[in-house]
N, C-alpha and C. Protein backbone atom coordinates (compact mmCIF):
# COMPACT_ATOMS: atom_id res chain seq x y z
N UNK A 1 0.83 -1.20 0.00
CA UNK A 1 0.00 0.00 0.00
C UNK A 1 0.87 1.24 0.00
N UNK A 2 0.58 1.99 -0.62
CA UNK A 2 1.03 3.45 -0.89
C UNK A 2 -0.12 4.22 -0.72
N UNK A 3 -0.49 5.25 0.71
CA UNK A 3 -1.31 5.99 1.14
C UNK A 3 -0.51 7.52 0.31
N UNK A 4 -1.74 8.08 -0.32
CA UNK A 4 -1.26 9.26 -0.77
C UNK A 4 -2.41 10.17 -0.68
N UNK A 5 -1.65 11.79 -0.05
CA UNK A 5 -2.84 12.71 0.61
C UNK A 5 -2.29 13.69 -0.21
N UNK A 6 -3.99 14.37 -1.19
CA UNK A 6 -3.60 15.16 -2.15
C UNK A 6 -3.82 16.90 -0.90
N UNK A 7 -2.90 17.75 -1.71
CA UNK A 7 -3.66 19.44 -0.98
C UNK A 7 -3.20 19.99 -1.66
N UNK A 8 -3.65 21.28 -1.37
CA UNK A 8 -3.72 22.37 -2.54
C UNK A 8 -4.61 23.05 -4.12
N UNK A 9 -5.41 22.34 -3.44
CA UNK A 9 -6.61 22.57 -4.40
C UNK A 9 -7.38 23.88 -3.67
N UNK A 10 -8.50 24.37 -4.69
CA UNK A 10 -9.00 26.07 -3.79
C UNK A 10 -9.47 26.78 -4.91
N UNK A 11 -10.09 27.55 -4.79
CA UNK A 11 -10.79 28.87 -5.97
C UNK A 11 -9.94 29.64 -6.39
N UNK A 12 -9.91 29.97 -7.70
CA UNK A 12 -8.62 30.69 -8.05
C UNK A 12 -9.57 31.50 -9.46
N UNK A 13 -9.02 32.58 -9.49
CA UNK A 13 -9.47 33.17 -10.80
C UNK A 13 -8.88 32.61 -12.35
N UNK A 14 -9.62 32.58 -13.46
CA UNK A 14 -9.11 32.84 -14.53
C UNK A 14 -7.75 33.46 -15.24
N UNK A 15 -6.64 32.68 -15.02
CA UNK A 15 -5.19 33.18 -15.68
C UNK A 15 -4.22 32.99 -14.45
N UNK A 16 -4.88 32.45 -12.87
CA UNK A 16 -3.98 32.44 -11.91
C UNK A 16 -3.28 30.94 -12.01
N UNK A 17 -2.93 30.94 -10.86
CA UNK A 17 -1.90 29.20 -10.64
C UNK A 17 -2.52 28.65 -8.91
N UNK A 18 -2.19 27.60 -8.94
CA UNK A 18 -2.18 27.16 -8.00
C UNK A 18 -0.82 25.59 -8.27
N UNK A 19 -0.42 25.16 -6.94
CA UNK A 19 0.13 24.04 -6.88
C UNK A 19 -0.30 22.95 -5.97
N UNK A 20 -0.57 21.89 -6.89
CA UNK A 20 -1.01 21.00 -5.89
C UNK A 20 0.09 19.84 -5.33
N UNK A 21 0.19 19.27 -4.48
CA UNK A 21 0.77 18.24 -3.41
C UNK A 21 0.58 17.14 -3.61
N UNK A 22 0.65 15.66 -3.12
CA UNK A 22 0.61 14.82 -2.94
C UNK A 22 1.88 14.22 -2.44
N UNK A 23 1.16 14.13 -0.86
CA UNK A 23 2.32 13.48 0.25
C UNK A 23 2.12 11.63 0.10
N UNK A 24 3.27 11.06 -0.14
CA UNK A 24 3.57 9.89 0.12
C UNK A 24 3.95 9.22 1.08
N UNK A 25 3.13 7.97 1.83
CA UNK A 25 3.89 7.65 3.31
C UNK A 25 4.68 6.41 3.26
N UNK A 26 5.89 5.68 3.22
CA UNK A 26 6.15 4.42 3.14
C UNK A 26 7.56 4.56 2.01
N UNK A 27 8.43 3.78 2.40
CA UNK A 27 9.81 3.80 1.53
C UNK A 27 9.81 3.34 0.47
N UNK A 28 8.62 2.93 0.03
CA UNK A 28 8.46 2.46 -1.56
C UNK A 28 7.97 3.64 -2.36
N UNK A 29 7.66 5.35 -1.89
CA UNK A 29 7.40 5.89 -2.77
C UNK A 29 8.48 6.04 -3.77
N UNK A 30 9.63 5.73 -3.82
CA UNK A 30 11.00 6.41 -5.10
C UNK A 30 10.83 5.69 -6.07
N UNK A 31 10.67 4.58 -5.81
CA UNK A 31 10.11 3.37 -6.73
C UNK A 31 9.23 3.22 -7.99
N UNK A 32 7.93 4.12 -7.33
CA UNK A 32 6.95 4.39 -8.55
C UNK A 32 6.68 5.72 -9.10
N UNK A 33 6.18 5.41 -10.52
CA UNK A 33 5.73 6.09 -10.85
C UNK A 33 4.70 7.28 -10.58
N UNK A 34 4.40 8.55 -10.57
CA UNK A 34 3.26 9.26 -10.18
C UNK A 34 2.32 9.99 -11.47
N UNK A 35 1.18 9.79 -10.94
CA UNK A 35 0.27 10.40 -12.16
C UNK A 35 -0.22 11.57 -11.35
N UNK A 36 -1.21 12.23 -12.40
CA UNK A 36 -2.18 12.87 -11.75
C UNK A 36 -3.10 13.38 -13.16
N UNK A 37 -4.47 13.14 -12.29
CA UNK A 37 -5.76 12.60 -13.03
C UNK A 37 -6.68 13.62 -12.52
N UNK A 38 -8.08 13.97 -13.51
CA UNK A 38 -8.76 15.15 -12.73
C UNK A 38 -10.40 14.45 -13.37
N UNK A 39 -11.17 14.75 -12.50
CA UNK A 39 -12.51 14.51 -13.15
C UNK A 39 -13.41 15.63 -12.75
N UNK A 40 -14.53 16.35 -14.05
CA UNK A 40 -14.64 17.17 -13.67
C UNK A 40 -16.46 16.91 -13.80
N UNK A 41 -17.76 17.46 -13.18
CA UNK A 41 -18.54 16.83 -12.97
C UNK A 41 -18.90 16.22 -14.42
N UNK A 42 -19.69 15.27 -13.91
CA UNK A 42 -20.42 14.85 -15.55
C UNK A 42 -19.59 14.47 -16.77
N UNK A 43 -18.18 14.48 -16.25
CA UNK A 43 -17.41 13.63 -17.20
C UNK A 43 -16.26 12.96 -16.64
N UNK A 44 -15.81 11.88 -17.44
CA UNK A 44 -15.22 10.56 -17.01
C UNK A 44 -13.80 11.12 -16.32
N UNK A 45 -13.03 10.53 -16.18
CA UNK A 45 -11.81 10.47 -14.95
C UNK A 45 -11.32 10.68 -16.28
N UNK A 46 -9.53 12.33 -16.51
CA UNK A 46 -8.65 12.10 -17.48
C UNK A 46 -7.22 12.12 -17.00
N UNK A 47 -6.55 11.85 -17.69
CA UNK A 47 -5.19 12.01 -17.46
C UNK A 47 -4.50 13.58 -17.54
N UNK A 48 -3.88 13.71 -16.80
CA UNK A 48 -3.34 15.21 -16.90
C UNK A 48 -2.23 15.05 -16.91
N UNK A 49 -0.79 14.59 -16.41
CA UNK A 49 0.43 13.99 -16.02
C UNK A 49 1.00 13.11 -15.40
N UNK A 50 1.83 12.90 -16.02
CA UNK A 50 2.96 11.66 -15.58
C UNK A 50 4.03 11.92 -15.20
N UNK A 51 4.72 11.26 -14.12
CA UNK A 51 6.56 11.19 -13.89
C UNK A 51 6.91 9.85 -13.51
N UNK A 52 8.34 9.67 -14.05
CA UNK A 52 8.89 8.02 -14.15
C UNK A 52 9.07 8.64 -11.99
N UNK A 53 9.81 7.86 -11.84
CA UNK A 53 9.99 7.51 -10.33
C UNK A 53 11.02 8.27 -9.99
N UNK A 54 12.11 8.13 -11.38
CA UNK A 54 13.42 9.10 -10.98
C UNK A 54 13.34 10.72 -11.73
N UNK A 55 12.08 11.23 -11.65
CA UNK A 55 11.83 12.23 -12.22
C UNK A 55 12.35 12.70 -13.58
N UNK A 56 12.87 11.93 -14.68
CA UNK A 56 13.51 11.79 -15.73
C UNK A 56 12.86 12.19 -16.56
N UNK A 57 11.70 11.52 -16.96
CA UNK A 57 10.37 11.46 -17.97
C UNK A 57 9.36 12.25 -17.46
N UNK A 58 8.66 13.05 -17.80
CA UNK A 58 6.93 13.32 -17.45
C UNK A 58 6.47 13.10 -19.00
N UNK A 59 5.06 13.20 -18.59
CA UNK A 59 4.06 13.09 -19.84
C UNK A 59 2.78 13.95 -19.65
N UNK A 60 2.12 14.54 -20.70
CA UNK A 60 1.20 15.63 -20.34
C UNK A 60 0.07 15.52 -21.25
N UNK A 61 -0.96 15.41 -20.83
CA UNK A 61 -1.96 15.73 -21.61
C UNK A 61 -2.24 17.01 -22.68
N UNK A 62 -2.30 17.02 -24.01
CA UNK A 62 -2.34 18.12 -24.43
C UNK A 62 -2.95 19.47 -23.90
N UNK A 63 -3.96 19.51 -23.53
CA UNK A 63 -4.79 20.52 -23.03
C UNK A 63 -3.81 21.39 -21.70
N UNK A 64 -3.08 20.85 -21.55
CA UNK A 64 -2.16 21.28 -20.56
C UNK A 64 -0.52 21.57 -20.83
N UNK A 65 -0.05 20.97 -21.91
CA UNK A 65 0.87 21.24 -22.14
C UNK A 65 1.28 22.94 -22.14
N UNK A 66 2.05 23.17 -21.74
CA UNK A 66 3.06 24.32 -21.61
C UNK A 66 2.56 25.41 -20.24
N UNK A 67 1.54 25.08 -19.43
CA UNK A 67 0.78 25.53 -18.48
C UNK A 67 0.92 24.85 -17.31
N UNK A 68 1.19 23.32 -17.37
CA UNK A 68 1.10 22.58 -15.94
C UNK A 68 2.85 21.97 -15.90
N UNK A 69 2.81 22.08 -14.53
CA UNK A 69 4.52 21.00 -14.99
C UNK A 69 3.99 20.06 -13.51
N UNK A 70 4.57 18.68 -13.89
CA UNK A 70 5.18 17.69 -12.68
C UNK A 70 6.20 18.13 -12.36
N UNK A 71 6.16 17.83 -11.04
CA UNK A 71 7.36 17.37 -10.34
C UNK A 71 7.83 16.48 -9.25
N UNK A 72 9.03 16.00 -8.77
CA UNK A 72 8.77 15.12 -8.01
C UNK A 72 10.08 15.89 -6.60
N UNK A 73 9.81 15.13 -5.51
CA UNK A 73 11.23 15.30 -4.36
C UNK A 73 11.32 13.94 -3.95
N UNK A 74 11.60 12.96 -4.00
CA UNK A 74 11.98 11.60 -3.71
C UNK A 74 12.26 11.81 -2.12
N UNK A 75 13.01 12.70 -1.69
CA UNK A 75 13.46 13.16 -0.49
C UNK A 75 12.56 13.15 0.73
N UNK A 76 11.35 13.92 -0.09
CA UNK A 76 10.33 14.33 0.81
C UNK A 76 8.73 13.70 0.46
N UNK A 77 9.29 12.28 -0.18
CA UNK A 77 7.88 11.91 -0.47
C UNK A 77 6.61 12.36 -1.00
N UNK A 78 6.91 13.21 -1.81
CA UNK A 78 6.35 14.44 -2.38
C UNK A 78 5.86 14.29 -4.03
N UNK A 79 4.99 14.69 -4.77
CA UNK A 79 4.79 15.11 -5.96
C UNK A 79 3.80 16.13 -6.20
N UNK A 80 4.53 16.83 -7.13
CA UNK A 80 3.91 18.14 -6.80
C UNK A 80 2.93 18.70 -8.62
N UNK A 81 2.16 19.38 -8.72
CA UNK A 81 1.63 19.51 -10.10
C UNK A 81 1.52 21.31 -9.77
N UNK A 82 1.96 22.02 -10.76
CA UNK A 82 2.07 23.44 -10.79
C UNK A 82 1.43 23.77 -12.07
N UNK A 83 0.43 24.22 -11.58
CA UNK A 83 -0.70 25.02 -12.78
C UNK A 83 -0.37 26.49 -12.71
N UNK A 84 -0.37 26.70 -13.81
CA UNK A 84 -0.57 28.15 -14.37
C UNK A 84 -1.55 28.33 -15.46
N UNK A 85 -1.73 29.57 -15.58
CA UNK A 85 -2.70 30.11 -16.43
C UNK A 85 -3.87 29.19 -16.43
N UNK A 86 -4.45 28.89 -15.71
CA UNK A 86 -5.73 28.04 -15.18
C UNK A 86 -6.72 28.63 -16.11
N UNK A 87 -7.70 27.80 -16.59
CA UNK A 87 -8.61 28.16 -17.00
C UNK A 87 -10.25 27.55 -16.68
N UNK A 88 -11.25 28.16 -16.56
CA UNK A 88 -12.23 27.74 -16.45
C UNK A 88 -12.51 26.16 -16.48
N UNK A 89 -12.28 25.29 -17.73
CA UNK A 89 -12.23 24.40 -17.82
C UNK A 89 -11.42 23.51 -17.17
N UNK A 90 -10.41 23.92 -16.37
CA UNK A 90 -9.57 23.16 -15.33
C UNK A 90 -10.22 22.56 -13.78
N UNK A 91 -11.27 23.50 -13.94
CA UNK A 91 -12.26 23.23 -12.95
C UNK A 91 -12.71 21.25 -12.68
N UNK A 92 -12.29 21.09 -11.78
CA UNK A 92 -12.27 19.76 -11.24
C UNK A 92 -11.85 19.02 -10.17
N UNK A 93 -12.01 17.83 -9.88
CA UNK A 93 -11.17 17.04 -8.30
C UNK A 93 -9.61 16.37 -9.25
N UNK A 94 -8.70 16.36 -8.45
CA UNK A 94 -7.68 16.63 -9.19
C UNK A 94 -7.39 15.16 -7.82
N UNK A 95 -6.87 14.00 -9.12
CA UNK A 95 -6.05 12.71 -8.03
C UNK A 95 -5.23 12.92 -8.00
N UNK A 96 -4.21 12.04 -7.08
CA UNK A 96 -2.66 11.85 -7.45
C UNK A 96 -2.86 10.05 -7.48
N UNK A 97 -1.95 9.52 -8.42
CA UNK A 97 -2.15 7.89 -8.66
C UNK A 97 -0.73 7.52 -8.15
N UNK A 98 -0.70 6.26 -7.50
CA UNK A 98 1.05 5.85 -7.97
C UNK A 98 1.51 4.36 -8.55
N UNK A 99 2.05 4.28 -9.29
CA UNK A 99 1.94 2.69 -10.17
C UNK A 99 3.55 2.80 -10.35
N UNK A 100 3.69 1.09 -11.02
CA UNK A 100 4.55 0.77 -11.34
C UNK A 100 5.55 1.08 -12.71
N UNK A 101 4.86 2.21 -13.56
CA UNK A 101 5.26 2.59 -14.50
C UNK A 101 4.56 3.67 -15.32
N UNK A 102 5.77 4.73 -15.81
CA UNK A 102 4.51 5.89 -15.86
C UNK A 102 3.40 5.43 -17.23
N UNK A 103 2.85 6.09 -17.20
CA UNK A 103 1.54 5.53 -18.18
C UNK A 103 0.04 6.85 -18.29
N UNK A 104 -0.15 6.69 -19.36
CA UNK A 104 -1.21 7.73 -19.43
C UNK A 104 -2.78 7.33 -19.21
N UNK A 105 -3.05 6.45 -18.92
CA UNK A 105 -4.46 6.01 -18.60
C UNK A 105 -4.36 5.50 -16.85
N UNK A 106 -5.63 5.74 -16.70
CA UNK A 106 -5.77 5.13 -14.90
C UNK A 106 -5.52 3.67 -14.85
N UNK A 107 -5.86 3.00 -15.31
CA UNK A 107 -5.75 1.59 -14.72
C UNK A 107 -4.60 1.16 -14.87
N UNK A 108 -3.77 2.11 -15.17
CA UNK A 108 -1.93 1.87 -15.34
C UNK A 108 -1.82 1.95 -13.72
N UNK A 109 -2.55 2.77 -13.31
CA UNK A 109 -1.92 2.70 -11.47
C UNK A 109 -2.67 1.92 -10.37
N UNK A 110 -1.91 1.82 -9.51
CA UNK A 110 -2.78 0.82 -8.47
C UNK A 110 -2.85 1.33 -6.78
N UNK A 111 -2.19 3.03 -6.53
CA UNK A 111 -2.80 3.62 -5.52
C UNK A 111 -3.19 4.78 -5.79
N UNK A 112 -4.34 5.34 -5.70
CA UNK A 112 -4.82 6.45 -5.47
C UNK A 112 -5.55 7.30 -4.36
N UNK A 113 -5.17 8.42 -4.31
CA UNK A 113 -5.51 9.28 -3.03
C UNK A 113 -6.88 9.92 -3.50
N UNK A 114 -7.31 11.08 -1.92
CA UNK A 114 -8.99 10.85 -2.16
C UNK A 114 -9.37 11.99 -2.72
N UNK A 115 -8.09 13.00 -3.66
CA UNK A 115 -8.60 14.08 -4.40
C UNK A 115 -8.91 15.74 -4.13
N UNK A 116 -8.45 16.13 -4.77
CA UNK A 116 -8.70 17.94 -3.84
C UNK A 116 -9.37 18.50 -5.50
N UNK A 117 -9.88 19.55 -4.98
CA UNK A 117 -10.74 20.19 -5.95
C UNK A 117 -10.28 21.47 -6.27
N UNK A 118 -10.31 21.88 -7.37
CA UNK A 118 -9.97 22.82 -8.10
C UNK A 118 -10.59 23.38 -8.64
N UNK A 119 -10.68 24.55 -8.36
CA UNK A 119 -12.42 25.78 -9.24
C UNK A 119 -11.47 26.87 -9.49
N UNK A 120 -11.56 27.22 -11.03
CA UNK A 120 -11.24 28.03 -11.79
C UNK A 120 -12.76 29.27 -11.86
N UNK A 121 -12.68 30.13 -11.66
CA UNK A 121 -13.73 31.25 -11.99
C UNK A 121 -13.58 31.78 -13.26
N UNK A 122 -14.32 32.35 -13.87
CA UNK A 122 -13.89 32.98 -15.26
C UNK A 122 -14.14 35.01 -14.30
């Protein structure tokens, strides 16, 4: 088991940032991979980003490219997702996943935390 507690989610205007968290508890977090996934009402669970374990690789959903970055601290059990220029449509519960390999769909991972929410205003 890999317990992971997302924060940093909150109301933010149109064009601001926020960064979100996800604390890892247990010496197997360096190991895996981290995602992070958002669902927003009335539509299905998507992928937003990826990082390999040794922070080497990420992967990004288009809609986000050049606006969101991963990151990871191995150190501090940590992965972190930094939004900028937020937009309305970012509006959603935002996971953090952790699996054995990075991957762009959910059922690539096999722990997930219980989600923080994110409201973009226009």
């Amino acid at each position: 088991q890999v317990p992971l507690v997302e924060s940093g989610g909150g109301l933010v205007q149109a064009g601001g940032s926020l960064r979100l968290s996800c604390a890892a508890s247990g010496r197997t977090f360096n190991s895996y991979a981290m995602g992070w996934f958002r669902q927003a009402p009335g539509k299905e669970r998507e992928f937003v980003a990826a990082i390999s374990w040794s922070g080497g690789s990420t992967d990004y959903t288009d809609a986000v490219k050049g606006r969101f970055t991963i990151s990871r601290d191995n150190a501090k059990g940590t992965v972190y997702l930094h939004m900028n220029s937020l937009k309305p449509e970012d509006t959603a519960v935002y996971y953090c996943a952790a699996g054995e390999v990075m991957v762009n769909y959910g059922h690539g991972y096999d722990f997930w935390g219980q989600g923080t929410q994110v409201t973009v205003s226009s």
